[in-house]
N, C-alpha and C. Protein backbone atom coordinates (compact mmCIF):
# COMPACT_ATOMS: atom_id res chain seq x y z
N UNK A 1 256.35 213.84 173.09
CA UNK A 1 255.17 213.00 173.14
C UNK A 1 254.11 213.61 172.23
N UNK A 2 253.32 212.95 171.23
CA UNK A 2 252.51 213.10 170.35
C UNK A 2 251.40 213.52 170.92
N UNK A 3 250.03 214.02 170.73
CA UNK A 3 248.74 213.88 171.23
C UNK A 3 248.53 212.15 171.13
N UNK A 4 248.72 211.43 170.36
CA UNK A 4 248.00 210.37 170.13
C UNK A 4 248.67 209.78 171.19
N UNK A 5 249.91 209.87 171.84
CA UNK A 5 250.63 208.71 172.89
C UNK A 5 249.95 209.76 174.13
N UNK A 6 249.12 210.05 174.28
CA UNK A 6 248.09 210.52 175.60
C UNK A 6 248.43 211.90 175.92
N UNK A 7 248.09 212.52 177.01
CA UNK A 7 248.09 213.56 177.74
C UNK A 7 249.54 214.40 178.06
N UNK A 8 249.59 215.37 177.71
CA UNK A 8 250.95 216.06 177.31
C UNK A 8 251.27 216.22 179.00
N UNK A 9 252.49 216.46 179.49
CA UNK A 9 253.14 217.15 180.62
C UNK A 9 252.24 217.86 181.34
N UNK A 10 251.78 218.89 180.54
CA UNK A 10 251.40 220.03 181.20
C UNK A 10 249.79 219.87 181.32
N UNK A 11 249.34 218.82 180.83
CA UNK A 11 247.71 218.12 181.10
C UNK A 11 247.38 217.51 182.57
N UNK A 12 248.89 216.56 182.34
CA UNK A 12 249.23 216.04 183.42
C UNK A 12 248.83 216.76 184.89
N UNK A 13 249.69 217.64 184.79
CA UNK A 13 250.10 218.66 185.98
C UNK A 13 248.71 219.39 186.30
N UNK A 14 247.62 219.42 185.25
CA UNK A 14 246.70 220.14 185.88
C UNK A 14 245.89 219.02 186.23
N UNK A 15 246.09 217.80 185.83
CA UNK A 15 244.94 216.43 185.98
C UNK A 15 245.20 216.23 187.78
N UNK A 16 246.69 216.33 187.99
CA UNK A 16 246.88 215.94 189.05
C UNK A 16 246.82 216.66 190.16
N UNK A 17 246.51 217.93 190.00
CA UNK A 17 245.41 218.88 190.89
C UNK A 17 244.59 218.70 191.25
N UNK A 18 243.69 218.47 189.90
CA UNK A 18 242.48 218.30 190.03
C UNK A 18 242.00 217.43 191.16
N UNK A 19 242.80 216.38 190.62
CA UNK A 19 242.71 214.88 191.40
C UNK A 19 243.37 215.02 192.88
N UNK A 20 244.14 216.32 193.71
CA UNK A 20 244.67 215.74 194.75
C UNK A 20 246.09 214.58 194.22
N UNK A 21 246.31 214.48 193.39
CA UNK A 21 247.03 213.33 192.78
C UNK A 21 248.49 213.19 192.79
N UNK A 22 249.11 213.42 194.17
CA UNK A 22 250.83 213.45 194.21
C UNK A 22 251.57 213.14 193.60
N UNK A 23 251.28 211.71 193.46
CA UNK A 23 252.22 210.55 192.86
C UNK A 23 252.31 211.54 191.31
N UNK A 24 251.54 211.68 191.03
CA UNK A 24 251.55 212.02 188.99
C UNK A 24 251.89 213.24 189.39
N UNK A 25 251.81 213.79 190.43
CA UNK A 25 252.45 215.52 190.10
C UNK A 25 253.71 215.74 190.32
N UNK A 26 254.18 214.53 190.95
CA UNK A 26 255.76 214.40 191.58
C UNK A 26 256.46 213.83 189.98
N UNK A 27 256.01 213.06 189.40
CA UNK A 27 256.28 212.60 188.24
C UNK A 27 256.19 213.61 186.70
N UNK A 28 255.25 214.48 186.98
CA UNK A 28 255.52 215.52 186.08
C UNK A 28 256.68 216.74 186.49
N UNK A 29 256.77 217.04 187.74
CA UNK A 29 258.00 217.75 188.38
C UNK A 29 258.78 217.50 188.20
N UNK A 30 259.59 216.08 188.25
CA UNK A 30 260.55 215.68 188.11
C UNK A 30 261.12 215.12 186.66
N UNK A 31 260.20 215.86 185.41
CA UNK A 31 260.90 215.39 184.35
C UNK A 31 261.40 216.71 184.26
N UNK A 32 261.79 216.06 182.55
CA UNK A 32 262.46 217.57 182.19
C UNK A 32 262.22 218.75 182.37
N UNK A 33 262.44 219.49 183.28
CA UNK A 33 261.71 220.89 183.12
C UNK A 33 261.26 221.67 181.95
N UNK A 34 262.01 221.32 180.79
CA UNK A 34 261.62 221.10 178.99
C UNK A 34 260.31 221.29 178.62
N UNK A 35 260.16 220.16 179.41
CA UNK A 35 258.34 219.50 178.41
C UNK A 35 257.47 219.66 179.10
N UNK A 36 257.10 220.66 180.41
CA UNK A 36 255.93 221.19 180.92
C UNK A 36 256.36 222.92 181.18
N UNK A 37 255.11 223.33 181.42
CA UNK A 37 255.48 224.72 181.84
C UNK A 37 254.36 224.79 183.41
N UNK A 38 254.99 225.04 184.16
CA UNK A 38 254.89 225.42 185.63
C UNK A 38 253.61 226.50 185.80
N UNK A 39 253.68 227.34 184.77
CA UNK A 39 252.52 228.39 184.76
C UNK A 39 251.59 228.16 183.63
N UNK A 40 251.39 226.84 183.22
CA UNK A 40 250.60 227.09 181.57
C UNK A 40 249.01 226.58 182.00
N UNK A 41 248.47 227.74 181.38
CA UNK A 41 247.17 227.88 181.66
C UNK A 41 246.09 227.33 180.53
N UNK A 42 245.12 226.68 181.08
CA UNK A 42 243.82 226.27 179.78
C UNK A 42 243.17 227.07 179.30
N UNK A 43 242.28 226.96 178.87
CA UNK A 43 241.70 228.29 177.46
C UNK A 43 241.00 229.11 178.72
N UNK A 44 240.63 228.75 179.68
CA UNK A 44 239.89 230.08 180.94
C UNK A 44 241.30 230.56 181.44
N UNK A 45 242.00 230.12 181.35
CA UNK A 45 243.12 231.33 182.44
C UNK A 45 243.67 230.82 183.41
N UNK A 46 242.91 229.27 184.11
CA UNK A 46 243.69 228.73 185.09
C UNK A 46 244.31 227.68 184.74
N UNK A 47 245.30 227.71 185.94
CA UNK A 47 246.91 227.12 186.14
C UNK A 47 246.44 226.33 187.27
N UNK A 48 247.93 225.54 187.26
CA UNK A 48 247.48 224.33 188.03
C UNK A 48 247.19 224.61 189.40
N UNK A 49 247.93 225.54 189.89
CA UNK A 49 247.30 226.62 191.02
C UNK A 49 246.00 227.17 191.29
N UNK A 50 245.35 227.21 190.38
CA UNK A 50 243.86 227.28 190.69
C UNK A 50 242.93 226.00 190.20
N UNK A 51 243.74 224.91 189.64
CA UNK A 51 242.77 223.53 190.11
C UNK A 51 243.01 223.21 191.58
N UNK A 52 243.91 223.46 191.86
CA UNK A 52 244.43 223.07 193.54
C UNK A 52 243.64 223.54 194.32
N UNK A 53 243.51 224.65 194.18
CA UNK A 53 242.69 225.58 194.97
C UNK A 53 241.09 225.19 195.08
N UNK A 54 240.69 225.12 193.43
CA UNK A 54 239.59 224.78 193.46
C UNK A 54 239.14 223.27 193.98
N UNK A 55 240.15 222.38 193.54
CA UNK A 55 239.61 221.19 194.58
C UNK A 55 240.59 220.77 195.67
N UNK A 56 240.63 222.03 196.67
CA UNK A 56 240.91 221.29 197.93
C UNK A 56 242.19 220.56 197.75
N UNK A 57 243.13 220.80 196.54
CA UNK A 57 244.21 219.71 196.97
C UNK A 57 245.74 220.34 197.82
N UNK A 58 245.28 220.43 198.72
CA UNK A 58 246.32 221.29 200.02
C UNK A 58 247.78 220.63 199.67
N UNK A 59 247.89 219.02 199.32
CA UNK A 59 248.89 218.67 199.15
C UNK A 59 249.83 219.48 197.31
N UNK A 60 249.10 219.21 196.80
CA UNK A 60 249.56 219.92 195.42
C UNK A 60 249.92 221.40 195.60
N UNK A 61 248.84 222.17 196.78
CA UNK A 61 249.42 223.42 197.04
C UNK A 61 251.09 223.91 197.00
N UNK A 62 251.14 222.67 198.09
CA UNK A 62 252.13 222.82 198.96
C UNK A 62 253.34 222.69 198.17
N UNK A 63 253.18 221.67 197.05
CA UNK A 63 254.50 220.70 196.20
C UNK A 63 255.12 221.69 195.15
N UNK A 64 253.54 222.56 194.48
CA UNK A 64 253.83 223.69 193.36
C UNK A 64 254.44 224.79 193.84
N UNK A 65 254.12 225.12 195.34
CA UNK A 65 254.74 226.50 195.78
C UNK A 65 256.53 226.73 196.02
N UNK A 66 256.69 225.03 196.10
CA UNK A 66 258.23 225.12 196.11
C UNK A 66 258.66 225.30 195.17
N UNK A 67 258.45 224.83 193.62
CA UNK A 67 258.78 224.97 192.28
C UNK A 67 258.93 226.56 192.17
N UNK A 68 260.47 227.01 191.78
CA UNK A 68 260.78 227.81 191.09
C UNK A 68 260.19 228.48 189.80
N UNK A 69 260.18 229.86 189.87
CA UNK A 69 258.99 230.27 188.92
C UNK A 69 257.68 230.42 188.60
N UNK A 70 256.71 229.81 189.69
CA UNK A 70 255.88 229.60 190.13
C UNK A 70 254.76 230.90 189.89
N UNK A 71 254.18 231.53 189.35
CA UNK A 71 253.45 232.67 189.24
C UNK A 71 251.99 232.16 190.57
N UNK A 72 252.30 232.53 191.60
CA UNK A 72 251.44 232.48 192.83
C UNK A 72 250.15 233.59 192.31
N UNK A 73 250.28 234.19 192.02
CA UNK A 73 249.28 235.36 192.05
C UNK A 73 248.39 235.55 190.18
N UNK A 74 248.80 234.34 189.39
CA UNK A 74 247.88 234.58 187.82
C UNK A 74 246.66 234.67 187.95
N UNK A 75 246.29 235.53 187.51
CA UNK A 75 245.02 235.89 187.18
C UNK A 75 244.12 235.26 186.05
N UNK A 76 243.52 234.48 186.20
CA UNK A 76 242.58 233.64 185.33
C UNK A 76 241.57 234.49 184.31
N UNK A 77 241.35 234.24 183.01
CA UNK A 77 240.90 235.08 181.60
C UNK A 77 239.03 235.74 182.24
N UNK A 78 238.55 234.43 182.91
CA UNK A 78 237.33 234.29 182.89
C UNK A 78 236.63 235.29 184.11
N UNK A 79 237.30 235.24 185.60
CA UNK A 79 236.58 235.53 186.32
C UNK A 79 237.41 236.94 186.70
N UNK A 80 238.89 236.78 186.28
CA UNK A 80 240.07 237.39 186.66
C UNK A 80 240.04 236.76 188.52
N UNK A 81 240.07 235.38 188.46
CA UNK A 81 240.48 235.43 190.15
C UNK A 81 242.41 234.73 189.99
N UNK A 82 242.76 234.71 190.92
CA UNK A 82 243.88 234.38 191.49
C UNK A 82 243.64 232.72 192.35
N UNK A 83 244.56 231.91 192.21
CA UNK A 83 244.56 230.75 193.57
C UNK A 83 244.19 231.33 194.10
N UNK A 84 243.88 232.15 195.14
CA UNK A 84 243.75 232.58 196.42
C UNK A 84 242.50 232.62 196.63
N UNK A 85 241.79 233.25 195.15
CA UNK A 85 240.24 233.97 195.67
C UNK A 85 239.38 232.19 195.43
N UNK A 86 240.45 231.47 194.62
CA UNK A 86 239.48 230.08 194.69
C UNK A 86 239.50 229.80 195.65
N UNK A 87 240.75 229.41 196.41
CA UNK A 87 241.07 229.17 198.01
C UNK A 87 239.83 229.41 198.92
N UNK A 88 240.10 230.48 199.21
CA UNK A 88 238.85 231.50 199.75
C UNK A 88 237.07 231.16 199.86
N UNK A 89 237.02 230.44 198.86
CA UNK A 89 235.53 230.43 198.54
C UNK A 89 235.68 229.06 198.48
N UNK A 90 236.41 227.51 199.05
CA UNK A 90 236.37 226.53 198.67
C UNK A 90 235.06 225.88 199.86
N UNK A 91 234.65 225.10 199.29
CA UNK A 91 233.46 224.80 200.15
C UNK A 91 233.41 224.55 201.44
N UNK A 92 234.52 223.90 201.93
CA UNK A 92 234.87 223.40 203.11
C UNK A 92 235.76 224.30 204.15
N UNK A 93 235.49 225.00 205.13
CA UNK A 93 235.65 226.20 205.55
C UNK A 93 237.16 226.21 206.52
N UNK A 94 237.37 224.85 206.51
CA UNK A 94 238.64 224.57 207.06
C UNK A 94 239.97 224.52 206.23
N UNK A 95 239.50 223.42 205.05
CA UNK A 95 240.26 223.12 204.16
C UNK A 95 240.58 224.39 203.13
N UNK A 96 239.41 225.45 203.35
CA UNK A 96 240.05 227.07 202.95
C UNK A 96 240.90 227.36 203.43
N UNK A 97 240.73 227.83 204.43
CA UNK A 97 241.59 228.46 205.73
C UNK A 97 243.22 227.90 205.70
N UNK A 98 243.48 226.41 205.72
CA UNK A 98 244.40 226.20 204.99
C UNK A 98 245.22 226.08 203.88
N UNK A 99 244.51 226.10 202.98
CA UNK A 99 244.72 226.74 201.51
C UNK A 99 244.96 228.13 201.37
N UNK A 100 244.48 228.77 201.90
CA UNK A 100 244.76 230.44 201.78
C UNK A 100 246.28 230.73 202.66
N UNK A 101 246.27 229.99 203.88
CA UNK A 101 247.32 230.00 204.47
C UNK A 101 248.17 229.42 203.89
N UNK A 102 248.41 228.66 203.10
CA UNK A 102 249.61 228.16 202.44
C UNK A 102 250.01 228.66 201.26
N UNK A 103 249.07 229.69 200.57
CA UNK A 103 249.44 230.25 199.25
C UNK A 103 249.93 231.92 199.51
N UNK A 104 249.49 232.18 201.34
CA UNK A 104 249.86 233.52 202.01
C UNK A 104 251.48 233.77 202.13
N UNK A 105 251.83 232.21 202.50
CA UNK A 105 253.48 232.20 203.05
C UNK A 105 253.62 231.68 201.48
N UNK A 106 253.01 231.17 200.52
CA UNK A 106 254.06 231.30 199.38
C UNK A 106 253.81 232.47 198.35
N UNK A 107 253.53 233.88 199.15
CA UNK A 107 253.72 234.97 198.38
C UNK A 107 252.37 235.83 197.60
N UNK A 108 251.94 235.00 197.87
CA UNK A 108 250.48 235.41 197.15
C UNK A 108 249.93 236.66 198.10
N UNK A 109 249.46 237.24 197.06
CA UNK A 109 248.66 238.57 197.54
C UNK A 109 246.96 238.70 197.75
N UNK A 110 246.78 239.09 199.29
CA UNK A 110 245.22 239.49 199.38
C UNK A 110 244.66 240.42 198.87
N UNK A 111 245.48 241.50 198.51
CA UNK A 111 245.17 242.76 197.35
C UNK A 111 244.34 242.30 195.88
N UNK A 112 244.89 241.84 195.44
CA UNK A 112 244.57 241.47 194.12
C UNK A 112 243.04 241.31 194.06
N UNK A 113 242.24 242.38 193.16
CA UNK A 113 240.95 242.66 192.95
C UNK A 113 240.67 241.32 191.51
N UNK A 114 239.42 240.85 191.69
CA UNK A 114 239.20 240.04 190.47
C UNK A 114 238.23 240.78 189.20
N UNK A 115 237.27 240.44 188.39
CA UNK A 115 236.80 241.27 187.30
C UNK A 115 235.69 242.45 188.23
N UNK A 116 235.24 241.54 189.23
CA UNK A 116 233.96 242.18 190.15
C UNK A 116 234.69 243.04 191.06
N UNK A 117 235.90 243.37 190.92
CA UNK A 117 236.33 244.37 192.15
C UNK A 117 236.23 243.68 193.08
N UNK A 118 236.47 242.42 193.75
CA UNK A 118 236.35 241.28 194.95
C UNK A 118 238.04 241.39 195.00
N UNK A 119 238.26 240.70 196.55
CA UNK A 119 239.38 240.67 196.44
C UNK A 119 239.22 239.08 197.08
N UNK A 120 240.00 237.83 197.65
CA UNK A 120 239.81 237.02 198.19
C UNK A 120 238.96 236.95 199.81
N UNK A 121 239.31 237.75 200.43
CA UNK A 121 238.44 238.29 201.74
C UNK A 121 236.96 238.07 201.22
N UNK A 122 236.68 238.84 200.47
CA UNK A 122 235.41 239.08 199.29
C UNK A 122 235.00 237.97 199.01
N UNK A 123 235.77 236.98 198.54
CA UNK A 123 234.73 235.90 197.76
C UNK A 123 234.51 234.77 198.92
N UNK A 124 235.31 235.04 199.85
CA UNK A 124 234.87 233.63 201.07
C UNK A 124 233.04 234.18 201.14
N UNK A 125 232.52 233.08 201.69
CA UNK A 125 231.63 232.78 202.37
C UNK A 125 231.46 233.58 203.48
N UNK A 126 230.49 234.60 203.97
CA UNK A 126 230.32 235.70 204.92
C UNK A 126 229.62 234.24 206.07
N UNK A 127 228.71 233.41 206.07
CA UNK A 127 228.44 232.92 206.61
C UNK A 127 229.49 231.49 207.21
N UNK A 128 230.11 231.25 206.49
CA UNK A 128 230.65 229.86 206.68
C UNK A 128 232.24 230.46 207.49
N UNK A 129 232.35 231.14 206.23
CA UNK A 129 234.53 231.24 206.15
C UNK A 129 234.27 232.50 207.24
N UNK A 130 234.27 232.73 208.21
CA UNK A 130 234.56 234.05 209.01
C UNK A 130 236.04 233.93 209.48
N UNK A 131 236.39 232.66 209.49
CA UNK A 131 238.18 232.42 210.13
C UNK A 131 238.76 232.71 208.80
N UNK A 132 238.49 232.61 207.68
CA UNK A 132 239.08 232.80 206.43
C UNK A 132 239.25 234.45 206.23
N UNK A 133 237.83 235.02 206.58
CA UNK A 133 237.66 236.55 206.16
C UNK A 133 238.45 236.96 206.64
N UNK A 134 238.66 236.49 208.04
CA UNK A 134 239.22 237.27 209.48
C UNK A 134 240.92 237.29 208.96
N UNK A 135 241.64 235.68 209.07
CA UNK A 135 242.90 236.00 208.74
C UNK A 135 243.16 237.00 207.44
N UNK A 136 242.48 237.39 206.10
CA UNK A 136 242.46 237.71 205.06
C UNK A 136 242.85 238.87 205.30
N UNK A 137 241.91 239.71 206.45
CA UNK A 137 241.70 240.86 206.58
C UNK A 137 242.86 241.16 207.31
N UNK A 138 243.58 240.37 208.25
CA UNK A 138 244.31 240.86 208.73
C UNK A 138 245.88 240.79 208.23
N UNK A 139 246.42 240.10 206.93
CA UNK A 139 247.03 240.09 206.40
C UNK A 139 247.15 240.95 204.85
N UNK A 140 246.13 241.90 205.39
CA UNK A 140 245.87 242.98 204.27
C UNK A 140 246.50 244.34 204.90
N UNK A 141 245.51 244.08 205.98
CA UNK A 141 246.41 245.00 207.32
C UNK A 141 247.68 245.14 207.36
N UNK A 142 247.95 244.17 208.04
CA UNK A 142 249.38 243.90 207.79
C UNK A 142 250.35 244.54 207.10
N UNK A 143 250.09 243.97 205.42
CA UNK A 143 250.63 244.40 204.67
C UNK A 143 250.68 246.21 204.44
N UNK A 144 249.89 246.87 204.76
CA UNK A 144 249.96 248.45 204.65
C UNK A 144 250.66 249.00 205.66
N UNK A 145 251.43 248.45 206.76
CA UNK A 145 252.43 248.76 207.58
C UNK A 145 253.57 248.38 207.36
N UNK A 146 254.88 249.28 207.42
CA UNK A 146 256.16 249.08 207.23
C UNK A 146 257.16 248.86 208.72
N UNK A 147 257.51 247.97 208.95
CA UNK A 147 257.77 248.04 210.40
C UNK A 147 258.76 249.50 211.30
N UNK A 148 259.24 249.79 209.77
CA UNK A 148 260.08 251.05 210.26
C UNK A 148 258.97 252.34 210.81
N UNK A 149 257.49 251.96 210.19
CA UNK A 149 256.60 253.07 210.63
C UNK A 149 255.97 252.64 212.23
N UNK A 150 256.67 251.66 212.59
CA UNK A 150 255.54 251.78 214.06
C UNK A 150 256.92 251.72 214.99
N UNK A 151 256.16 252.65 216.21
CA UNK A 151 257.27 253.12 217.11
C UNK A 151 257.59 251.40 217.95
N UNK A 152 258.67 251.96 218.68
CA UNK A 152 259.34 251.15 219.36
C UNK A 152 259.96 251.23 220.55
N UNK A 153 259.15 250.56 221.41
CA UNK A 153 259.11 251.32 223.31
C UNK A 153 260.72 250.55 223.94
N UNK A 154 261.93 251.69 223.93
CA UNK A 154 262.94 251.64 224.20
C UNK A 154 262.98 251.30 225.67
N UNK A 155 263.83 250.47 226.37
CA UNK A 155 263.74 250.59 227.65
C UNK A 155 265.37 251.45 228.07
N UNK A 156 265.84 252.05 227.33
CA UNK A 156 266.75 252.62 227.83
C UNK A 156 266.94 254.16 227.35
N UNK A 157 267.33 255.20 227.61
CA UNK A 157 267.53 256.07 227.49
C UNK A 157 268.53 256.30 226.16
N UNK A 158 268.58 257.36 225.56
CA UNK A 158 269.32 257.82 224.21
C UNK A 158 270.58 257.63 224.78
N UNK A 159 271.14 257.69 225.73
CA UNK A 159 272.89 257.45 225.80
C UNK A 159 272.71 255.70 225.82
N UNK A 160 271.88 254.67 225.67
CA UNK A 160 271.91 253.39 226.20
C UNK A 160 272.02 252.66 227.09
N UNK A 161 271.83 253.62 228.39
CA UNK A 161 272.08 253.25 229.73
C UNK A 161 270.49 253.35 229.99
N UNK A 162 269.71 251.83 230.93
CA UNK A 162 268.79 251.81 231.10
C UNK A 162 267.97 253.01 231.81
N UNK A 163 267.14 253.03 231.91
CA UNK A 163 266.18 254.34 232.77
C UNK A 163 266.14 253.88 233.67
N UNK A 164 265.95 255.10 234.84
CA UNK A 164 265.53 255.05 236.45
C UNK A 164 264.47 253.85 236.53
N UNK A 165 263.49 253.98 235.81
CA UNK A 165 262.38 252.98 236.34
C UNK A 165 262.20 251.61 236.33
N UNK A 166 263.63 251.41 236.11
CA UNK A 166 263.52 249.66 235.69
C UNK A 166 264.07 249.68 237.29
């Protein structure tokens, strides 16, 4: 497709972020995998993953995170944020909360510092997002534990025969 026969694939894919816009994002998914790129970013750094983010489109979240190849965690030229830290700071303190949660289970990291040393926890709203900060924080947590490091209350004795006290 020419510039002059309209908006390339990969225009598409970020238009239909922007927009919340299924129908056209299901329609750019399903062409050739050829003629768009899944991670291609505009002259600031963001991907269609951080128009999503930035406007609230929970459904586009959801459609891009299944796509194979998917870079969950790019870091944008301008602010250096990630989907996540847009997530995080989206105006609507609910429609965060689910956005962050859906880019958490598709892999995305709360670590990731942006140009200001912020991490997504960081850029929510101290007043609004406290359910945002809160899960953030605790999936940071989380993450610095290995389950092999926390003990594990046996109810049976080292030969495998239960203890007296049961």
């Amino acid at each position: 497709m020419s510039d002059t026969e309209g908006a390339s694939k990969n225009e598409l894919l970020m238009a239909a972020c922007k927009q919340d816009n299924l129908d056209m994002l299901e329609e750019v998914l399903s062409s050739d995998a050829t003629s768009f790129d899944i991670n291609h970013t505009d002259g600031l750094g963001n991907s269609a993953l951080h128009y999503a983010a930035r406007h609230g489109s929970t459904g586009c979240l959801e459609i891009l995170l299944y796509y194979d190849g998917i870079d969950v965690n790019k870091i944008n030229r301008l602010e250096g944020d990630t989907p996540l830290h847009k997530a995080a700071e989206f105006r609507e303190p609910d429609t965060a909360l689910e956005m962050v949660q859906i880019l958490i289970r598709g892999g995305a990291s709360a670590k990731i510092r942006n140009k200001l040393k912020q991490t997504a926890g960081d850029v929510a709203p101290g007043d609004t997002h406290s359910e945002v900060k809160k899960f953030l924080e605790e999936v940071v947590l989380a993450s610095q534990f290995d389950l092999r490091d926390i003990a594990v209350e046996d109810d049976s004795d080292s030969d495998g025969v239960p203890s007296d006290d049961e």
